[in-house]
PDB file of N, CA and C in Angstrom:
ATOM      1  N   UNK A   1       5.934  -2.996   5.577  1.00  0.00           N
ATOM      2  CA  UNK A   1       6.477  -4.274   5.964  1.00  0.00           C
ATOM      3  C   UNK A   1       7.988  -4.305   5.738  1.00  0.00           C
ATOM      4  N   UNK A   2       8.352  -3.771   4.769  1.00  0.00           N
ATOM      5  CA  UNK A   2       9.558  -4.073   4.505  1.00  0.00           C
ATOM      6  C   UNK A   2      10.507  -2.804   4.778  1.00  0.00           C
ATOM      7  N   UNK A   3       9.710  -1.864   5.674  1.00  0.00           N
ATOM      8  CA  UNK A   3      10.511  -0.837   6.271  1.00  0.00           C
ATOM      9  C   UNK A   3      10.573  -1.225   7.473  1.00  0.00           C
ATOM     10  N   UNK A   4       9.755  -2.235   8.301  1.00  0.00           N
ATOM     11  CA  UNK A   4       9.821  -2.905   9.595  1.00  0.00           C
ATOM     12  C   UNK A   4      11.033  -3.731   9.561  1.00  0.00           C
ATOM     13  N   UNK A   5      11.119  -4.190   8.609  1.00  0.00           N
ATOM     14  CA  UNK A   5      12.367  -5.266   8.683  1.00  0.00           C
ATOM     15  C   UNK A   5      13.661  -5.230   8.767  1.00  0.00           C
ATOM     16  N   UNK A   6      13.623  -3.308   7.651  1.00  0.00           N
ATOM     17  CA  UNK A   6      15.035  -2.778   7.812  1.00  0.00           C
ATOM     18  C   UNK A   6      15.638  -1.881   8.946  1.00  0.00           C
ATOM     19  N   UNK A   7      14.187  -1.915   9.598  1.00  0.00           N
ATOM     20  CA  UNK A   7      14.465  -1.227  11.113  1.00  0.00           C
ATOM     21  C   UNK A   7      14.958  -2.023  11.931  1.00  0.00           C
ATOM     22  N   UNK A   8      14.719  -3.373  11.852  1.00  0.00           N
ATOM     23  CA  UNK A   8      14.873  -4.088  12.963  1.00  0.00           C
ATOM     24  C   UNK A   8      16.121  -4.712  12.810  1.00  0.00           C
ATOM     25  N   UNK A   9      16.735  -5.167  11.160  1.00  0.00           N
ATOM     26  CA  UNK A   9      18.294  -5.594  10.568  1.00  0.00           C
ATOM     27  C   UNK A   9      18.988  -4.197  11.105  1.00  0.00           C
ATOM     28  N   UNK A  10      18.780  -2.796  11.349  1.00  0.00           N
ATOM     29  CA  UNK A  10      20.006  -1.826  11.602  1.00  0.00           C
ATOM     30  C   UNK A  10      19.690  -1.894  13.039  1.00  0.00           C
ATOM     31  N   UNK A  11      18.487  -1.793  14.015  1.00  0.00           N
ATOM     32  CA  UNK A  11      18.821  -1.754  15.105  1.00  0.00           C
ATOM     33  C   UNK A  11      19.420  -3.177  16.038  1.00  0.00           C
ATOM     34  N   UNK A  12      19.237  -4.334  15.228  1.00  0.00           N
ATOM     35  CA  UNK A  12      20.032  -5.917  15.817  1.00  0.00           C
ATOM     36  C   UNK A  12      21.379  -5.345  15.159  1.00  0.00           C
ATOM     37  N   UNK A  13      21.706  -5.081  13.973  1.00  0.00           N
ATOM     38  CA  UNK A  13      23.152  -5.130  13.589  1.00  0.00           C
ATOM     39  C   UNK A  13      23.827  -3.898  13.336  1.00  0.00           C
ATOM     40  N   UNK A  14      22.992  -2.790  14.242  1.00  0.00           N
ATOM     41  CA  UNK A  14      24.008  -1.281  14.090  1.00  0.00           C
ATOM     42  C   UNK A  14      24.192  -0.955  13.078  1.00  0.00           C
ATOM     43  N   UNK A  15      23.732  -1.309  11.968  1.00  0.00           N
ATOM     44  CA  UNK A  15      24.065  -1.067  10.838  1.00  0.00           C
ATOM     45  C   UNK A  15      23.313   0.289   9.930  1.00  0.00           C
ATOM     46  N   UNK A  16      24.083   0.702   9.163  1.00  0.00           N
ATOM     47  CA  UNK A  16      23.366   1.484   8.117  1.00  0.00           C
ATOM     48  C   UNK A  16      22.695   0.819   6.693  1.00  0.00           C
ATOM     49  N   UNK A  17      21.569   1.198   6.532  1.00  0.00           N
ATOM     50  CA  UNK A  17      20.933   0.351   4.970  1.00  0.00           C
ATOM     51  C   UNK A  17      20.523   1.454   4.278  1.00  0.00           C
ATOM     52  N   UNK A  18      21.534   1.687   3.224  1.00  0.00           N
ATOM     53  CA  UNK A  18      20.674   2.164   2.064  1.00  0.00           C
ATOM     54  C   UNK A  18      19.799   1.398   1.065  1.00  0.00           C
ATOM     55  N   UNK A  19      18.899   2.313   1.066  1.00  0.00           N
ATOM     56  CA  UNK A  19      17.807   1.303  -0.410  1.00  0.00           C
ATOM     57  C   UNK A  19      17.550   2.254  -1.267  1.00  0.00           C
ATOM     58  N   UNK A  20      18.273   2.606  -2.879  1.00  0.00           N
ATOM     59  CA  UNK A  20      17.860   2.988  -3.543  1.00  0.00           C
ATOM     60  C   UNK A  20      16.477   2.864  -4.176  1.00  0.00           C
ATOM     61  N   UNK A  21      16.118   1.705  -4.423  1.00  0.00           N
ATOM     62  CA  UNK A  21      14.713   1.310  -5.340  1.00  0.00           C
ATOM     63  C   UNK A  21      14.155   0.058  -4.578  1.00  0.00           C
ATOM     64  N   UNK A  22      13.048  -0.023  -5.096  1.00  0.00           N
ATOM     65  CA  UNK A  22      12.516  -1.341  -4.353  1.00  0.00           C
ATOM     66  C   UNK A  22      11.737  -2.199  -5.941  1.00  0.00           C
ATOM     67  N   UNK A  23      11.668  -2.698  -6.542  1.00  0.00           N
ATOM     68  CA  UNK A  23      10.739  -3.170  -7.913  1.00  0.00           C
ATOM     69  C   UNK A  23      10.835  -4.617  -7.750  1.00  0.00           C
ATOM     70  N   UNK A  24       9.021  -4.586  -8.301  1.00  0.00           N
ATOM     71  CA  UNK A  24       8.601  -6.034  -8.607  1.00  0.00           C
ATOM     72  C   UNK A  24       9.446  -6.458  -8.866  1.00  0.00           C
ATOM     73  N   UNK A  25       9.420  -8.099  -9.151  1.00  0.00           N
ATOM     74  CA  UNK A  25      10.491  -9.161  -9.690  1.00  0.00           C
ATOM     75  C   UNK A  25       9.344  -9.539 -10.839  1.00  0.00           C
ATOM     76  N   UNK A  26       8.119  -9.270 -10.613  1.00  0.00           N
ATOM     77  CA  UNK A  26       7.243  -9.820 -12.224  1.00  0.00           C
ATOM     78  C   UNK A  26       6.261  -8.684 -12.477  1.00  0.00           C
ATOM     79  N   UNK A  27       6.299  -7.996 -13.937  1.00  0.00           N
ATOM     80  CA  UNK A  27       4.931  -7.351 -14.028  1.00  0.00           C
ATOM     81  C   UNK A  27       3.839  -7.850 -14.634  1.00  0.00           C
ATOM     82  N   UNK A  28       3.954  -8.966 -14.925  1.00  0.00           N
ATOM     83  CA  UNK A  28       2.690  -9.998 -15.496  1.00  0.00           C
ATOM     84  C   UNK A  28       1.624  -9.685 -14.494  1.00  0.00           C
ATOM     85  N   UNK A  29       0.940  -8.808 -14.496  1.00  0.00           N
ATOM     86  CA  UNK A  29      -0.140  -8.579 -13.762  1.00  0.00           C
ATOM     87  C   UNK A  29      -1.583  -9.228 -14.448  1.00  0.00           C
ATOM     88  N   UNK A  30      -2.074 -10.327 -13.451  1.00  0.00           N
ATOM     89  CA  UNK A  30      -3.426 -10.887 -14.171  1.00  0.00           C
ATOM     90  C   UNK A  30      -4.446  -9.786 -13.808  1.00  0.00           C
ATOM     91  N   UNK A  31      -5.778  -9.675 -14.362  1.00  0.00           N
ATOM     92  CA  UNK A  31      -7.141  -9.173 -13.984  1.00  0.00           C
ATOM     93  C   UNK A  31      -7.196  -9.477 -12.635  1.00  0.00           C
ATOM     94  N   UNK A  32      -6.651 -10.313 -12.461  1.00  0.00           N
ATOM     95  CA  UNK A  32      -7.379 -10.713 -10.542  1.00  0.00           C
ATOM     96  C   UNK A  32      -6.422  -9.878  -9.713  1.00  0.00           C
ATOM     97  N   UNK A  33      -5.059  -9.635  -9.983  1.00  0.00           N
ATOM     98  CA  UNK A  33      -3.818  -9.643  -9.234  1.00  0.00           C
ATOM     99  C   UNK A  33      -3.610  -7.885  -9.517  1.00  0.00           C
ATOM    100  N   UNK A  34      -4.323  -7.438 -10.401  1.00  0.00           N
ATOM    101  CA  UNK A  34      -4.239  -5.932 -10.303  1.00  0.00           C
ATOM    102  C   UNK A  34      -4.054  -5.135  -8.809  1.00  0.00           C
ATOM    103  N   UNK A  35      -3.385  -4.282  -9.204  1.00  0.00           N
ATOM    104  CA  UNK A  35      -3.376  -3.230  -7.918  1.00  0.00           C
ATOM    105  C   UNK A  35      -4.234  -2.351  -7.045  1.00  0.00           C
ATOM    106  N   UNK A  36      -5.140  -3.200  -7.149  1.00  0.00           N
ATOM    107  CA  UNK A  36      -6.401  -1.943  -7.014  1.00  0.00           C
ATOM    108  C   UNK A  36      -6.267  -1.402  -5.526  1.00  0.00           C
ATOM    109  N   UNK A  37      -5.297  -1.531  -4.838  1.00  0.00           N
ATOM    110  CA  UNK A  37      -5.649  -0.730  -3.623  1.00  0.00           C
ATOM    111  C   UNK A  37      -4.957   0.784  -3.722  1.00  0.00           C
ATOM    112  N   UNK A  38      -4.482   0.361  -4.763  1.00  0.00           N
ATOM    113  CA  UNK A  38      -3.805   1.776  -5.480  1.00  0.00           C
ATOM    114  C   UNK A  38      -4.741   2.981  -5.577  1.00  0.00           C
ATOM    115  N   UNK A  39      -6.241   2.353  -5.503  1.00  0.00           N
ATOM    116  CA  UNK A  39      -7.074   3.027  -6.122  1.00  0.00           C
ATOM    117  C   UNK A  39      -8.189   3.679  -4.990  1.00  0.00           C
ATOM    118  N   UNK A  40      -8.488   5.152  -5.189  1.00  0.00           N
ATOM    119  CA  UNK A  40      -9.829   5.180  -4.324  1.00  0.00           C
ATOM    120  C   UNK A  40     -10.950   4.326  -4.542  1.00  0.00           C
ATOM    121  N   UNK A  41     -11.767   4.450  -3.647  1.00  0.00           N
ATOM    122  CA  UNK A  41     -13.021   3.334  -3.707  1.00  0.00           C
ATOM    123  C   UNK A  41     -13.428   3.905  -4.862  1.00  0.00           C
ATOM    124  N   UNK A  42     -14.018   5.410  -4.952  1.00  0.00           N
ATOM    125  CA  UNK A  42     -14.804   5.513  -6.348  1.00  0.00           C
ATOM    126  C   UNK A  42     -14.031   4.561  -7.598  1.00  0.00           C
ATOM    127  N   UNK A  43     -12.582   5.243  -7.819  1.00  0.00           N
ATOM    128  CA  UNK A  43     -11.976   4.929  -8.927  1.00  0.00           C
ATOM    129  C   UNK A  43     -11.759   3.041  -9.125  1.00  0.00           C
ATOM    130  N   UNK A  44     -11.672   2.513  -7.876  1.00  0.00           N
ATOM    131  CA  UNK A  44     -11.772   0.942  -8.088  1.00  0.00           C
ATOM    132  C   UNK A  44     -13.449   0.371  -8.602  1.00  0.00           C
ATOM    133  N   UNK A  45     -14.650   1.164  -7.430  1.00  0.00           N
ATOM    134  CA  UNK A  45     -16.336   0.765  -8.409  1.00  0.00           C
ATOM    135  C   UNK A  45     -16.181   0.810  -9.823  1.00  0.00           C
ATOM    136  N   UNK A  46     -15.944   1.819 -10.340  1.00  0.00           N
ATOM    137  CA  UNK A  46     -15.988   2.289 -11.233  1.00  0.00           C
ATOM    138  C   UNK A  46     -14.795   1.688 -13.105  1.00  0.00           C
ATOM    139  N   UNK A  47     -13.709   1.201 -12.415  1.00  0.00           N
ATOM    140  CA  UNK A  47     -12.823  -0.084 -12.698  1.00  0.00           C
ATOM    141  C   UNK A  47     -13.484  -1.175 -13.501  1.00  0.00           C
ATOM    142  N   UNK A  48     -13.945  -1.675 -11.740  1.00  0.00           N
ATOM    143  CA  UNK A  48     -14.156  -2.969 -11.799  1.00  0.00           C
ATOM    144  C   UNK A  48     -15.501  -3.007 -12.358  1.00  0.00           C
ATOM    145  N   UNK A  49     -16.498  -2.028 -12.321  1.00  0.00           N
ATOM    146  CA  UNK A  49     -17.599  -2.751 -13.445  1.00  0.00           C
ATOM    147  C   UNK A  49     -17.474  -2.359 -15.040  1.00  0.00           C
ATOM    148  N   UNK A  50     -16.827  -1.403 -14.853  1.00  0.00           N
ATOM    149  CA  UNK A  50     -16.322  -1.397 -16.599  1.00  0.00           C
ATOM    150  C   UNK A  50     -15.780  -2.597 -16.866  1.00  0.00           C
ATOM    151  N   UNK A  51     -14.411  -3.429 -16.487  1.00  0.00           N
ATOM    152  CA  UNK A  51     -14.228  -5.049 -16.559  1.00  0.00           C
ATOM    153  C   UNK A  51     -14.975  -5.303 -16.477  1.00  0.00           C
ATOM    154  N   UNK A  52     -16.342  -5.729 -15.322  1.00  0.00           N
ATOM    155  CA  UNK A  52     -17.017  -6.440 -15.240  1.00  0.00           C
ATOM    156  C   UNK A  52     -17.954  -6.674 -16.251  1.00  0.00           C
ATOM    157  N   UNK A  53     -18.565  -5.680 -17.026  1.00  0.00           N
ATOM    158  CA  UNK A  53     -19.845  -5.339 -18.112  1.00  0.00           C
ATOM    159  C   UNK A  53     -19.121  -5.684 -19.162  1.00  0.00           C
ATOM    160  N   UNK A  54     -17.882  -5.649 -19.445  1.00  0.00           N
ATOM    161  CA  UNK A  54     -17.452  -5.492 -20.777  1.00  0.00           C
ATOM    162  C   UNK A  54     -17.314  -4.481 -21.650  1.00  0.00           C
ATOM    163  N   UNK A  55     -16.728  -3.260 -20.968  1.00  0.00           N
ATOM    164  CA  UNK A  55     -16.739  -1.900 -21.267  1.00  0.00           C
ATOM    165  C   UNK A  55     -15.196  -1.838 -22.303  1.00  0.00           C
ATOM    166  N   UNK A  56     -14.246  -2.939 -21.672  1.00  0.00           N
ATOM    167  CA  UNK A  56     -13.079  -3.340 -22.188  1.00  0.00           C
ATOM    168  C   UNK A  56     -13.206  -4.073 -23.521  1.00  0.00           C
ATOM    169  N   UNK A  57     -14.151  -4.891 -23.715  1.00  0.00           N
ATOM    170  CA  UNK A  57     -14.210  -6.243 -24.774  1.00  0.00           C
ATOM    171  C   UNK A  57     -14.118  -5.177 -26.159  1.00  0.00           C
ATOM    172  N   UNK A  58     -14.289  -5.947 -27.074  1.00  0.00           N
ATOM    173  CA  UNK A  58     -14.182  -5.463 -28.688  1.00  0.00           C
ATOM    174  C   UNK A  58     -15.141  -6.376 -29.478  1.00  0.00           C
ATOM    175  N   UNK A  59     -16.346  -5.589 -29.734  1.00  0.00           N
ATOM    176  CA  UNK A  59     -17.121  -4.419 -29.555  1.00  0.00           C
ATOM    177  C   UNK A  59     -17.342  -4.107 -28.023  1.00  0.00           C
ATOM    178  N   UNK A  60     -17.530  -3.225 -27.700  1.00  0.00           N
ATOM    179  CA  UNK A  60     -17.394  -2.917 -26.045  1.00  0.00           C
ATOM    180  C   UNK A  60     -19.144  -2.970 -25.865  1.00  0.00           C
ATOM    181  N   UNK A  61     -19.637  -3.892 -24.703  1.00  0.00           N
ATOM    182  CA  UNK A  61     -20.311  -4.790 -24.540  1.00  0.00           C
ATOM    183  C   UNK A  61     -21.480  -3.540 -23.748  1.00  0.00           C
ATOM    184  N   UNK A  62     -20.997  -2.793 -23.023  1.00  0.00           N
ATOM    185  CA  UNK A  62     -21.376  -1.714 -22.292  1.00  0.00           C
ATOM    186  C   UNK A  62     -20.924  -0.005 -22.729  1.00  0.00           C
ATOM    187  N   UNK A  63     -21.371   1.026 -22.860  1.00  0.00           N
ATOM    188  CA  UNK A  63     -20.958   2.073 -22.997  1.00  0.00           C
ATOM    189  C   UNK A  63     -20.849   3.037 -21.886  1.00  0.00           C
ATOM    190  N   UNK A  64     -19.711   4.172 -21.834  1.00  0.00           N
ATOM    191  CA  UNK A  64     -19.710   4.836 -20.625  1.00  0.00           C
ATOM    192  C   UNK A  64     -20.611   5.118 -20.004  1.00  0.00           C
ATOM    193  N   UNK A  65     -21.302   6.015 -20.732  1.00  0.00           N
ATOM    194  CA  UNK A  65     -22.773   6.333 -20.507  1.00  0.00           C
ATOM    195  C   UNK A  65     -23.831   5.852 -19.842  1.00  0.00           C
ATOM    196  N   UNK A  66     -24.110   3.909 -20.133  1.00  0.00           N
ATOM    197  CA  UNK A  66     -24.529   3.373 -19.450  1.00  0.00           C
ATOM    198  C   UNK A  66     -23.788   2.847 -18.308  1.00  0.00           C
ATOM    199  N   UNK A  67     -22.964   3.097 -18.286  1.00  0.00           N
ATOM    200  CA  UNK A  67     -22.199   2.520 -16.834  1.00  0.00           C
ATOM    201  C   UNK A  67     -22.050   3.563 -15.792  1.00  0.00           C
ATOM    202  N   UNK A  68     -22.430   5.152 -16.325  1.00  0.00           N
ATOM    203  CA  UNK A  68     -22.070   6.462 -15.819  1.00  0.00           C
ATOM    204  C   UNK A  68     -23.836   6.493 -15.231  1.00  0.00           C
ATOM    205  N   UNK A  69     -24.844   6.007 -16.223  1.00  0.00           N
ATOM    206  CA  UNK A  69     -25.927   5.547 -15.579  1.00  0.00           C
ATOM    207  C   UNK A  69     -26.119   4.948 -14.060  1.00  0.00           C
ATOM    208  N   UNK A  70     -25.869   3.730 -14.637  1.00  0.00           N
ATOM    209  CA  UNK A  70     -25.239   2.663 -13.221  1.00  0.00           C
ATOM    210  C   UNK A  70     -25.345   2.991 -11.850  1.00  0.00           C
ATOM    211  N   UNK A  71     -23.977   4.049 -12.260  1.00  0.00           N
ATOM    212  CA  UNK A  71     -23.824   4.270 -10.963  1.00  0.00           C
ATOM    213  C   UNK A  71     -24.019   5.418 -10.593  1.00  0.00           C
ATOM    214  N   UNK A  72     -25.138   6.084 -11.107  1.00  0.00           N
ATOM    215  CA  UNK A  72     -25.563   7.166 -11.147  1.00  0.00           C
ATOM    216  C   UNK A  72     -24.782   8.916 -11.093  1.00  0.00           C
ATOM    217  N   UNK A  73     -23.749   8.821 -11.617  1.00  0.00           N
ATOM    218  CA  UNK A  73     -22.726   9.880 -11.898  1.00  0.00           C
ATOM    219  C   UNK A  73     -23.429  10.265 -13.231  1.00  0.00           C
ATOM    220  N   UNK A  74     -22.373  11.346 -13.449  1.00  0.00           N
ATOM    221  CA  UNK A  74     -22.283  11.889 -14.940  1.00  0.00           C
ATOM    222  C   UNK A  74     -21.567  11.263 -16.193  1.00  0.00           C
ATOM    223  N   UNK A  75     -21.638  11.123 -17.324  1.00  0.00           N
ATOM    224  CA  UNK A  75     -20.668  10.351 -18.355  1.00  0.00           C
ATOM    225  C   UNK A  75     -18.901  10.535 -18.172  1.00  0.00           C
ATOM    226  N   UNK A  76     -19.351  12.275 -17.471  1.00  0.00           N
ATOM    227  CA  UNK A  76     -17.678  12.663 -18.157  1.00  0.00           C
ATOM    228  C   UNK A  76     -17.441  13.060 -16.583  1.00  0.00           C
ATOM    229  N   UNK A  77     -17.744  12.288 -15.637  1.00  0.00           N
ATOM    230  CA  UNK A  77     -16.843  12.186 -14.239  1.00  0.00           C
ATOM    231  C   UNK A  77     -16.641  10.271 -14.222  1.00  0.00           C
ATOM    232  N   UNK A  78     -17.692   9.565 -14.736  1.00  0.00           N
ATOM    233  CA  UNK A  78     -17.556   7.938 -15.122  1.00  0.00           C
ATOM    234  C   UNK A  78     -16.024   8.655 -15.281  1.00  0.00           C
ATOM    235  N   UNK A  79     -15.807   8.886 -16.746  1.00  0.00           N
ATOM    236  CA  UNK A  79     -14.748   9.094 -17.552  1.00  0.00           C
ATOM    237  C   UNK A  79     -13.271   9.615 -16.958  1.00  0.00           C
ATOM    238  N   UNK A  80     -14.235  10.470 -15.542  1.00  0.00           N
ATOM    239  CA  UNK A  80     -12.310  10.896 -14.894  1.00  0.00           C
ATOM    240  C   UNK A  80     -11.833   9.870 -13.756  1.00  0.00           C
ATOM    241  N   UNK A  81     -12.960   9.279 -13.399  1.00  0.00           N
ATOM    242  CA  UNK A  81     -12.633   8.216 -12.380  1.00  0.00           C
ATOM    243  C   UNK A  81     -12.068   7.182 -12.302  1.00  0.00           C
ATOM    244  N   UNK A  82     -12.723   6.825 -14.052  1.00  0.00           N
ATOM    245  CA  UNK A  82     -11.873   5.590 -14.873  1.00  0.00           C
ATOM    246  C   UNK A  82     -10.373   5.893 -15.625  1.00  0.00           C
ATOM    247  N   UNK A  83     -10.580   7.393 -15.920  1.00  0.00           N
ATOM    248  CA  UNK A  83      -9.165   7.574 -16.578  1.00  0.00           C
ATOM    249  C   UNK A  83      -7.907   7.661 -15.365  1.00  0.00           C
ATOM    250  N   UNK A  84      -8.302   8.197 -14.252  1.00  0.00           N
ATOM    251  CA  UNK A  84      -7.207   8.120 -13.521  1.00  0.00           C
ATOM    252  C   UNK A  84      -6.868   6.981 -12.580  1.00  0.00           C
ATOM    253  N   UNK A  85      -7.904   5.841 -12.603  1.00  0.00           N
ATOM    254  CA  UNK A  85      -7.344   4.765 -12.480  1.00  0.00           C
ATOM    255  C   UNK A  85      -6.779   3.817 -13.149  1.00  0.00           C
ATOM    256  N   UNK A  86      -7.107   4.065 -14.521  1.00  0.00           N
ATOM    257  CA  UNK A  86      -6.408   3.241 -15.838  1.00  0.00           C
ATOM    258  C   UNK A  86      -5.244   4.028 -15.561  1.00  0.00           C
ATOM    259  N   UNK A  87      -4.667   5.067 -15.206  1.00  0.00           N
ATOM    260  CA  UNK A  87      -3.639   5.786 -15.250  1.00  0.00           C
ATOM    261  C   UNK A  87      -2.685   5.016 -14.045  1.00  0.00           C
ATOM    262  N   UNK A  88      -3.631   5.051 -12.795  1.00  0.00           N
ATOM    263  CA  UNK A  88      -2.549   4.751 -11.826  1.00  0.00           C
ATOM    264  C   UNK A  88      -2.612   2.906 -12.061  1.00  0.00           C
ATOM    265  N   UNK A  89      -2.818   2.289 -12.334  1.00  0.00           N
ATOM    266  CA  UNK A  89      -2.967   0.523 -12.695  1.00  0.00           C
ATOM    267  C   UNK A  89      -1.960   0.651 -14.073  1.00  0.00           C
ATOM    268  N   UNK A  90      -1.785   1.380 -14.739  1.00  0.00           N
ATOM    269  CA  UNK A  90      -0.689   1.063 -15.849  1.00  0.00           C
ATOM    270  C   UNK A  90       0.234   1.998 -15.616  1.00  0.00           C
ATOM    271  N   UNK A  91       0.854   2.993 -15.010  1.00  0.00           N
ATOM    272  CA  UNK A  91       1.862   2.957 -14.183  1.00  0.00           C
ATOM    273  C   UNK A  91       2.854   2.118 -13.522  1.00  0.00           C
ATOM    274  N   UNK A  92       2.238   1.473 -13.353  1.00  0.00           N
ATOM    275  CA  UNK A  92       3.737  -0.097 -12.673  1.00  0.00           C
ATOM    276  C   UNK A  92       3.819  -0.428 -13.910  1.00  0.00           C
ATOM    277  N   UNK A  93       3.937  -0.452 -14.635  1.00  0.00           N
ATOM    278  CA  UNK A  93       5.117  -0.931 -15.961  1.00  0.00           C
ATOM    279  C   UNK A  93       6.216  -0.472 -15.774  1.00  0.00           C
TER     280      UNK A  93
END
């Protein structure tokens, strides 16, 4: 979207645009407002029912295991699906 726009400001005004960086103006990211398109489908299922079960809470409400159940994977692919989307979702900091 916002490479459409700078196409269309240099070809109306001849102009050259550099853009070093582009960054949020807020990283207050709520639970709802997360990035998840950041994410493959596995790595977002897999996310969002860990939030969902309470895999997050304290005592953690759900265990990998049973959530690796779930969704019928293994414990320790649950574990890479979720780690590299906890990875790419806390990244925008």
């Amino acid at each position: 979207m916002i490479q459409s726009l700078l196409d269309e400001i240099r070809d109306e005004r001849e102009a050259e645009i550099f853009v070093e960086s582009i960054a949020r103006a807020s990283r207050a990211e709520t639970p709802d407002s997360l990035p998840l398109d950041l994410l493959s489908h596995r790595q977002r299922e897999v996310f969002q029912l860990a939030r969902k079960r309470g895999y997050y809470q304290h005592p953690k409400a759900i265990t990998a295991g049973e959530l690796a159940a779930e969704l019928g994977i293994t414990t320790s692919t649950f574990h890479e699906h979720l780690h590299k989307a906890e990875a790419k979702v806390l990244d925008l900091s």
